[in-house]
PDB file of N, CA and C in Angstrom:
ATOM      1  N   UNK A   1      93.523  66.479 100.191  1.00  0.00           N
ATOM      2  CA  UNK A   1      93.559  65.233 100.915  1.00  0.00           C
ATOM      3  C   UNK A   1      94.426  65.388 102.147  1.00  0.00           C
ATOM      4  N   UNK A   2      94.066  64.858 103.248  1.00  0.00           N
ATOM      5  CA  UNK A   2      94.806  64.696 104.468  1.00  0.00           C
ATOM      6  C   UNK A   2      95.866  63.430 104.224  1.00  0.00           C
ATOM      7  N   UNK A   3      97.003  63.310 105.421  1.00  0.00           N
ATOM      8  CA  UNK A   3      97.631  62.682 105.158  1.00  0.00           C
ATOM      9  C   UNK A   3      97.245  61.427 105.277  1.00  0.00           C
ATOM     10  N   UNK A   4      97.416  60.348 104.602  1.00  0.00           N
ATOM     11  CA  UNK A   4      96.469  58.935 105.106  1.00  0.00           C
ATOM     12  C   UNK A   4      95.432  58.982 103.697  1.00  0.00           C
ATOM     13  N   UNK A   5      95.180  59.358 103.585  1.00  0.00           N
ATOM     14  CA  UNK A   5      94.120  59.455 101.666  1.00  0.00           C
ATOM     15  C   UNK A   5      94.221  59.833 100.728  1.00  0.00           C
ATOM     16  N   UNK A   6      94.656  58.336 100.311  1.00  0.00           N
ATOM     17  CA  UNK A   6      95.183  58.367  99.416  1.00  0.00           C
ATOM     18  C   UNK A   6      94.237  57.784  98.117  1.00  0.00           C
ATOM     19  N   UNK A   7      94.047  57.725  97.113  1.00  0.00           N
ATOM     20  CA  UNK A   7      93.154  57.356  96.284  1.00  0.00           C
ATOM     21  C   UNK A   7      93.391  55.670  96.169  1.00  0.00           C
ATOM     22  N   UNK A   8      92.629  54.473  96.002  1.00  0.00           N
ATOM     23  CA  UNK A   8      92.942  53.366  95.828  1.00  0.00           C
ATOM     24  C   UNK A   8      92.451  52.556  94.829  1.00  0.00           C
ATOM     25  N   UNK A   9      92.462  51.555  94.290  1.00  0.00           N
ATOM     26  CA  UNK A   9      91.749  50.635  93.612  1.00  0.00           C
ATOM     27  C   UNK A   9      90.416  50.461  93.946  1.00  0.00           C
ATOM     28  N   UNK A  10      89.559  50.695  93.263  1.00  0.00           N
ATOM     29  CA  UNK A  10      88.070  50.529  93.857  1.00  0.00           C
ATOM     30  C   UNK A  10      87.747  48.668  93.699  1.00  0.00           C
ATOM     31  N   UNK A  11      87.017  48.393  94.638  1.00  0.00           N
ATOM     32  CA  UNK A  11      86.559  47.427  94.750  1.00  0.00           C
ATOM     33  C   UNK A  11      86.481  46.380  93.647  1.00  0.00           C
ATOM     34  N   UNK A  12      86.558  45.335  92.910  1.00  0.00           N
ATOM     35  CA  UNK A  12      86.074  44.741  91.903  1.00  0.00           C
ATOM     36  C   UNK A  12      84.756  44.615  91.671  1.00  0.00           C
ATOM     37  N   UNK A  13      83.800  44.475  93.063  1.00  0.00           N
ATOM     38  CA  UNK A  13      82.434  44.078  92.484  1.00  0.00           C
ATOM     39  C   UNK A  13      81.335  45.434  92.938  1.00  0.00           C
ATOM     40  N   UNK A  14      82.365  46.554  93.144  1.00  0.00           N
ATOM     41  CA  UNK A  14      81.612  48.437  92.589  1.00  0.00           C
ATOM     42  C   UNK A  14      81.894  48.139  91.145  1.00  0.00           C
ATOM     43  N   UNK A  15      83.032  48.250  90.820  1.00  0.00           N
ATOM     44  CA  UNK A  15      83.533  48.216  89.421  1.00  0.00           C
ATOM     45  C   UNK A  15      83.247  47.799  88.370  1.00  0.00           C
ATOM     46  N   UNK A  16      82.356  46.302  88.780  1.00  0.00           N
ATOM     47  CA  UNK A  16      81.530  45.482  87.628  1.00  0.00           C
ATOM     48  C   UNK A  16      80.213  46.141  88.115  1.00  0.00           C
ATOM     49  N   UNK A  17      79.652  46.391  88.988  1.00  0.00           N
ATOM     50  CA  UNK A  17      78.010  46.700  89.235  1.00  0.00           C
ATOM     51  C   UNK A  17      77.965  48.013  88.700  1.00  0.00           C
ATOM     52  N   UNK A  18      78.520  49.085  88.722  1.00  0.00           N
ATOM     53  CA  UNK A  18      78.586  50.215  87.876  1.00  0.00           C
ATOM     54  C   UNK A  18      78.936  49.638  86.452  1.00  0.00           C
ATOM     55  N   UNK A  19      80.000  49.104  85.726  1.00  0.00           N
ATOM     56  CA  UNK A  19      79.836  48.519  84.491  1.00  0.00           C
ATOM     57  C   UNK A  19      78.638  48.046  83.733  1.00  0.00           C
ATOM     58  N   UNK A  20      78.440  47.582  84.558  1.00  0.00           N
ATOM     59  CA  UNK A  20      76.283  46.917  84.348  1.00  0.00           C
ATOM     60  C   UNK A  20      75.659  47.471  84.300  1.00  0.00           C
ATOM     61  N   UNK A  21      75.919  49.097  84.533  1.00  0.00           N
ATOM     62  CA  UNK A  21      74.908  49.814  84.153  1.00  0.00           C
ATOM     63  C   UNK A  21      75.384  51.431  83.681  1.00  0.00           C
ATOM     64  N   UNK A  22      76.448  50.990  82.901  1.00  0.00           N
ATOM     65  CA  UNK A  22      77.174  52.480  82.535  1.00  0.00           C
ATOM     66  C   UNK A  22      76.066  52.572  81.295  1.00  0.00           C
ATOM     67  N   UNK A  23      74.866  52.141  80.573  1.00  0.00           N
ATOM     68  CA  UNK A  23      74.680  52.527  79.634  1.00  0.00           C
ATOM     69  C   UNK A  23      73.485  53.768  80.408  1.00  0.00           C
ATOM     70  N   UNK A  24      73.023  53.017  81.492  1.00  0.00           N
ATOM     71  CA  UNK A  24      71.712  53.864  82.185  1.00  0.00           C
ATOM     72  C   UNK A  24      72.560  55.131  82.991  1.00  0.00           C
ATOM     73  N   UNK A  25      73.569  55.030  83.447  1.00  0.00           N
ATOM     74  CA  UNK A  25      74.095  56.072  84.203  1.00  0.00           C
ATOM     75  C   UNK A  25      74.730  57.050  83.981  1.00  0.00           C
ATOM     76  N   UNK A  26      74.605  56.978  82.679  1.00  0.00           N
ATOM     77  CA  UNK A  26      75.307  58.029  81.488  1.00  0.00           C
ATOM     78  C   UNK A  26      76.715  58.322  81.409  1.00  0.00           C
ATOM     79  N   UNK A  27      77.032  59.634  82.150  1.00  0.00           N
ATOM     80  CA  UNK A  27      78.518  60.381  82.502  1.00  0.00           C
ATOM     81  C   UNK A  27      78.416  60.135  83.862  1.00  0.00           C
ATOM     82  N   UNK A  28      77.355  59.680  84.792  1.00  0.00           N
ATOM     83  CA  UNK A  28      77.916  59.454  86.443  1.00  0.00           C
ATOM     84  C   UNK A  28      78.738  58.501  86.421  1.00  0.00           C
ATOM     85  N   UNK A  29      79.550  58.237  87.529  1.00  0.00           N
ATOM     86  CA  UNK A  29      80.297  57.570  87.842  1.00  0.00           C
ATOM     87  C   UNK A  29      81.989  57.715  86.698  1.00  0.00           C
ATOM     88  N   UNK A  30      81.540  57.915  85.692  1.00  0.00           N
ATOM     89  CA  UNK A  30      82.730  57.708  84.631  1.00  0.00           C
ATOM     90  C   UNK A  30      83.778  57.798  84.843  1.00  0.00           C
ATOM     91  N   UNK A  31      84.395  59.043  85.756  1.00  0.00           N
ATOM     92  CA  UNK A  31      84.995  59.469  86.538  1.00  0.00           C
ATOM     93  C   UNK A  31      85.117  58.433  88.475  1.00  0.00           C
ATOM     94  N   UNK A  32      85.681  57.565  88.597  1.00  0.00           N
ATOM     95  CA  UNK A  32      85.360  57.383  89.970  1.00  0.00           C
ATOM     96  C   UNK A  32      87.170  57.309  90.625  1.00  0.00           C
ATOM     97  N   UNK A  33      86.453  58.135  92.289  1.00  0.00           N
ATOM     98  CA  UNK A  33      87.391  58.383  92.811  1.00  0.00           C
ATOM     99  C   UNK A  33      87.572  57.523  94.602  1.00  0.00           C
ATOM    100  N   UNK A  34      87.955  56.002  94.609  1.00  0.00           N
ATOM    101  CA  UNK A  34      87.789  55.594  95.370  1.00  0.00           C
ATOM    102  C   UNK A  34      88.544  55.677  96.709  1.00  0.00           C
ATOM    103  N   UNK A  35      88.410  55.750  98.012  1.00  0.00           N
ATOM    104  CA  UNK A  35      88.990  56.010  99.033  1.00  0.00           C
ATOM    105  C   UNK A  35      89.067  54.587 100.064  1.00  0.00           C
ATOM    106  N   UNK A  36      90.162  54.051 100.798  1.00  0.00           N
ATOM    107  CA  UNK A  36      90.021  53.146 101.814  1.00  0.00           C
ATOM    108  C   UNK A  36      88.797  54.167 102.835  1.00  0.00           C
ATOM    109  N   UNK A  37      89.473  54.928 103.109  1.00  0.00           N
ATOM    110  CA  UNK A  37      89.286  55.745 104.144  1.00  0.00           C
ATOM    111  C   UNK A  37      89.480  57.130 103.953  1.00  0.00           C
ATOM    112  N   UNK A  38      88.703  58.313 103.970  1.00  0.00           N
ATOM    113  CA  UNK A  38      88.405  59.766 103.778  1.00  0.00           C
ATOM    114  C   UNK A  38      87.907  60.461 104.774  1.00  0.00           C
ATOM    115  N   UNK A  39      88.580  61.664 104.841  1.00  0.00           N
ATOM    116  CA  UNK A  39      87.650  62.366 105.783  1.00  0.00           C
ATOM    117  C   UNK A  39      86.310  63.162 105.497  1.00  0.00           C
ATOM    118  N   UNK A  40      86.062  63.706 104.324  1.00  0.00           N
ATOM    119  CA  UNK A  40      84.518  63.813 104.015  1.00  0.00           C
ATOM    120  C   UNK A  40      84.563  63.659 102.301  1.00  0.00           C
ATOM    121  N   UNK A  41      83.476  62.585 101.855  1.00  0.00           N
ATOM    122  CA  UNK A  41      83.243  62.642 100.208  1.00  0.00           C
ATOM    123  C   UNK A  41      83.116  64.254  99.492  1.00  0.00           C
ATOM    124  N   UNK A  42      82.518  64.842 100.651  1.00  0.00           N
ATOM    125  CA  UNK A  42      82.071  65.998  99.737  1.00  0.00           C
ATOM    126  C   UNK A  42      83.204  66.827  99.610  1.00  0.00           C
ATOM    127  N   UNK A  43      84.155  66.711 100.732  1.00  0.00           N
ATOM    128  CA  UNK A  43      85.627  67.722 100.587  1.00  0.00           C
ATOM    129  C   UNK A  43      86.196  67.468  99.090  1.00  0.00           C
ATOM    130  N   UNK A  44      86.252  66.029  98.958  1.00  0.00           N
ATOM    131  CA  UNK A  44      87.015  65.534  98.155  1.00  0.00           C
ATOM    132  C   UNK A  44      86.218  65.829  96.778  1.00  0.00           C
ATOM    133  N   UNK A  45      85.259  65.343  96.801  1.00  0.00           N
ATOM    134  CA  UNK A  45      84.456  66.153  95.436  1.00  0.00           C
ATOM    135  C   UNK A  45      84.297  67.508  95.083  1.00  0.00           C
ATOM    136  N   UNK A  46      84.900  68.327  96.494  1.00  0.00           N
ATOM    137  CA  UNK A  46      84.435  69.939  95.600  1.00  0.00           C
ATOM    138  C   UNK A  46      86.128  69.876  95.149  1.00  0.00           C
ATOM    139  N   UNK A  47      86.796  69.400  95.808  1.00  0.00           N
ATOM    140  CA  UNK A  47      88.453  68.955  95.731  1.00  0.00           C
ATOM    141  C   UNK A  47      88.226  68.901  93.999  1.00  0.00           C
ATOM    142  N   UNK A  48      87.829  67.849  93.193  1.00  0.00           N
ATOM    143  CA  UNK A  48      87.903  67.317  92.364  1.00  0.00           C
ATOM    144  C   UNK A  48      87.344  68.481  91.331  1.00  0.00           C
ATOM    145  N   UNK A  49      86.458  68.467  91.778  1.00  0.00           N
ATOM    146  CA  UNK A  49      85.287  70.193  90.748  1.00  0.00           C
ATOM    147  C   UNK A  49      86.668  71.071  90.737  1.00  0.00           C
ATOM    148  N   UNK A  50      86.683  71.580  91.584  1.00  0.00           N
ATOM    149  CA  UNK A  50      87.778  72.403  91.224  1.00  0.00           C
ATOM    150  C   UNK A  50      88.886  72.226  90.358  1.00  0.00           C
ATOM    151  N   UNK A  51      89.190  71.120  90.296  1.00  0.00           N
ATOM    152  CA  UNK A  51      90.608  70.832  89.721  1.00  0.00           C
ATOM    153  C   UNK A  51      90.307  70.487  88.171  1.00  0.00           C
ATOM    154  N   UNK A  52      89.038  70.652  87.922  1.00  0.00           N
ATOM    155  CA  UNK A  52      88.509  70.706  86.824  1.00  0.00           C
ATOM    156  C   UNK A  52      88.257  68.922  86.465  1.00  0.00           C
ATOM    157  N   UNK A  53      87.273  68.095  87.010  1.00  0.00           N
ATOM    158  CA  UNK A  53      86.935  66.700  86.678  1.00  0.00           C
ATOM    159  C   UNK A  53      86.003  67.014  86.407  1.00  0.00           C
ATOM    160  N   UNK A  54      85.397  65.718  85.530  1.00  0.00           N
ATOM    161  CA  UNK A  54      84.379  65.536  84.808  1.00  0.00           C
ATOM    162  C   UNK A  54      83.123  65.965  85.690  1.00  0.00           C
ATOM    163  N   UNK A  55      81.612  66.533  84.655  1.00  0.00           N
ATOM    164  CA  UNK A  55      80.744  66.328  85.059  1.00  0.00           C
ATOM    165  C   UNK A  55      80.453  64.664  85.460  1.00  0.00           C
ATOM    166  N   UNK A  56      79.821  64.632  86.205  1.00  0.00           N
ATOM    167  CA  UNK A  56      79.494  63.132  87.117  1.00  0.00           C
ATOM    168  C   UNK A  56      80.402  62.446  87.866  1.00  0.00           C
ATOM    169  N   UNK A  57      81.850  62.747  87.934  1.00  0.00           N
ATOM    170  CA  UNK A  57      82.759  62.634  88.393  1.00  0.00           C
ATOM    171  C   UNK A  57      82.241  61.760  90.465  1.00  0.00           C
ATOM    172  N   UNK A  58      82.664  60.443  90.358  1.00  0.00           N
ATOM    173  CA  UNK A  58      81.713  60.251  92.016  1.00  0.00           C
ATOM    174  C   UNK A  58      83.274  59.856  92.625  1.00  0.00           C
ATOM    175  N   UNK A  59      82.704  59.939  94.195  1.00  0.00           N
ATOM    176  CA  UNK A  59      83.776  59.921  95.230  1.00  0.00           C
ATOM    177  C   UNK A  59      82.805  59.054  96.066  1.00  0.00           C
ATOM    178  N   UNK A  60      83.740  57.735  96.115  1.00  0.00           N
ATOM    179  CA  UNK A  60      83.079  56.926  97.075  1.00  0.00           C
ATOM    180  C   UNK A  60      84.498  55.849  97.971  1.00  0.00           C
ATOM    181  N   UNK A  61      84.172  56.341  99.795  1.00  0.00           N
ATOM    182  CA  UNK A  61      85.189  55.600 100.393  1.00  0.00           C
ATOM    183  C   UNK A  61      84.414  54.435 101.578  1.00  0.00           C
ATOM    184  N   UNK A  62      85.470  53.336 101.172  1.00  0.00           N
ATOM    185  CA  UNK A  62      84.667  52.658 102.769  1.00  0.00           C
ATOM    186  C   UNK A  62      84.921  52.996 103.825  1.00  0.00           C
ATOM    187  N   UNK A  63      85.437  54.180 104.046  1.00  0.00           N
ATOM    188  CA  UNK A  63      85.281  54.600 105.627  1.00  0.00           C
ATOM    189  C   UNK A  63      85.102  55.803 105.574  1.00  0.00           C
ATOM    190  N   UNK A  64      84.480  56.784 105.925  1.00  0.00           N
ATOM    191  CA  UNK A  64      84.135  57.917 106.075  1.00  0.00           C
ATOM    192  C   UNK A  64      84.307  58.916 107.421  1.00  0.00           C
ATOM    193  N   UNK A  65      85.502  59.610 107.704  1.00  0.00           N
ATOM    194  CA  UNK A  65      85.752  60.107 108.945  1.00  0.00           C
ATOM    195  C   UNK A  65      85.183  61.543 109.831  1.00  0.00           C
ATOM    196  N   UNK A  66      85.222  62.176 108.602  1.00  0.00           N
ATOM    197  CA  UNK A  66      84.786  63.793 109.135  1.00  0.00           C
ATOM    198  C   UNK A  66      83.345  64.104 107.808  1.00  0.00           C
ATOM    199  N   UNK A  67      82.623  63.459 108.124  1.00  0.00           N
ATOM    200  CA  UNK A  67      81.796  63.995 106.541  1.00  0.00           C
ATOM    201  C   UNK A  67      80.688  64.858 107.253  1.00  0.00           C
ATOM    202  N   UNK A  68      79.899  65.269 106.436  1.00  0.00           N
ATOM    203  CA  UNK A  68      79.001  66.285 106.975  1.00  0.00           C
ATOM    204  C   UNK A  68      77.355  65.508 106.345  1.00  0.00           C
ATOM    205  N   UNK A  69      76.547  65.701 107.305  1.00  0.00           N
ATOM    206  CA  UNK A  69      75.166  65.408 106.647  1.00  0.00           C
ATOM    207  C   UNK A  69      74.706  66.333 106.484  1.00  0.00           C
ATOM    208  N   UNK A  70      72.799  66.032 106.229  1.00  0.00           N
ATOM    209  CA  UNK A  70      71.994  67.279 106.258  1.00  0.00           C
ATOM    210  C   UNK A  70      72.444  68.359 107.296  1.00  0.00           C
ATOM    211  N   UNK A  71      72.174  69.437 106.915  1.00  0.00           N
ATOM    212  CA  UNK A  71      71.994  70.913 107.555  1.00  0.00           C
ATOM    213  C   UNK A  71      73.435  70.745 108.497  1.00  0.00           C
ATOM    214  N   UNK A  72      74.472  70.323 108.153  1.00  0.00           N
ATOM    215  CA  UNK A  72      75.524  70.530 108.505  1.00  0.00           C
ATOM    216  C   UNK A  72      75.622  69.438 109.724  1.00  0.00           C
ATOM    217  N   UNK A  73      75.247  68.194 109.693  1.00  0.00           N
ATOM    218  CA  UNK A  73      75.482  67.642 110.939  1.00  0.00           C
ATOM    219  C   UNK A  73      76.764  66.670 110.998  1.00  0.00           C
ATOM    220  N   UNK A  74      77.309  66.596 111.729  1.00  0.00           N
ATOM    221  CA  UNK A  74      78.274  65.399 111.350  1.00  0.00           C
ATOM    222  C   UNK A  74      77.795  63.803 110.654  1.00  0.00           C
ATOM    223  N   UNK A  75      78.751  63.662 110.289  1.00  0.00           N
ATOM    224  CA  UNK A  75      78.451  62.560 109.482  1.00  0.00           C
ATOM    225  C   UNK A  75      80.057  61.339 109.663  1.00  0.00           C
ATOM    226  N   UNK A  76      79.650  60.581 110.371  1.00  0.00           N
ATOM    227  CA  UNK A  76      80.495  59.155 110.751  1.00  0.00           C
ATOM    228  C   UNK A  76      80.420  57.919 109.672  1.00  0.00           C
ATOM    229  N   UNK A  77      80.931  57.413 109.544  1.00  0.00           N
ATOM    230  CA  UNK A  77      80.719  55.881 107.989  1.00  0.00           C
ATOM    231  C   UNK A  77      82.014  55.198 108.403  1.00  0.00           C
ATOM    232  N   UNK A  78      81.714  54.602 109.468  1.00  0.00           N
ATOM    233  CA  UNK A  78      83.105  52.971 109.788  1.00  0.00           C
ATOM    234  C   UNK A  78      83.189  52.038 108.783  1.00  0.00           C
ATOM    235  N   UNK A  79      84.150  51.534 108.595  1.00  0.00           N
ATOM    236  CA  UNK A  79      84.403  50.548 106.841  1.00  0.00           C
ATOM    237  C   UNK A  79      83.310  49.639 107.684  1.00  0.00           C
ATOM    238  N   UNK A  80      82.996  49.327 106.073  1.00  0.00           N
ATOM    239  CA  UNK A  80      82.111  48.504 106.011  1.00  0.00           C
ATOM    240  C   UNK A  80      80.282  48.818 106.147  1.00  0.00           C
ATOM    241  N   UNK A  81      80.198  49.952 106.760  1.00  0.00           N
ATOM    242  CA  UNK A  81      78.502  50.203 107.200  1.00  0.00           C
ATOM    243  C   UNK A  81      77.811  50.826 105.936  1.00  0.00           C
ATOM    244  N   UNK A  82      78.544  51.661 105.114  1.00  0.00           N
ATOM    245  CA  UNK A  82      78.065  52.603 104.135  1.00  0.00           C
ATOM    246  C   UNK A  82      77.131  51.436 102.583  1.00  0.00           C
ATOM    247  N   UNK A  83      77.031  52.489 101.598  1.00  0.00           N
ATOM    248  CA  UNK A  83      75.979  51.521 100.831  1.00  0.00           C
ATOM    249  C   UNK A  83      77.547  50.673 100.012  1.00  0.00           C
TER     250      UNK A  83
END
């Protein structure tokens, strides 16, 4: 993690909408690792693999600074735009 990301309280109504459907989503999410603001989900998830977290283990921030898309392109996510 860079300085500034820090892990936070995830949202209340991620928290119940994943609840609503932890029976269909198996081991995803079980593990969740929420961010105000991150510089890429995927840093932070191979971050997490490594350190030995769960299979399904998810990383989700409302702001997204340095992330990467397809075939390596940058990838921007200002709070608020992402799903």
């Amino acid at each position: 993690m860079s300085p500034g990301e820090t892990p936070a309280a995830a949202p209340p109504d991620l928290v119940a909408a994943l609840d609503a459907r932890r029976a269909r989503l198996g081991g995803f999410a079980a593990f969740l690792r929420y961010f105000e603001r991150v510089g890429s989900t995927n840093d932070e998830a191979a971050r997490l693999a490594h350190a030995g977290a769960p299979h399904g283990a998810t990383v989700v921030a409302a702001a997204q600074e340095r992330g990467r898309g397809r075939m390596g392109r940058d990838w921007f996510s200002p709070p608020g735009s992402g799903l």
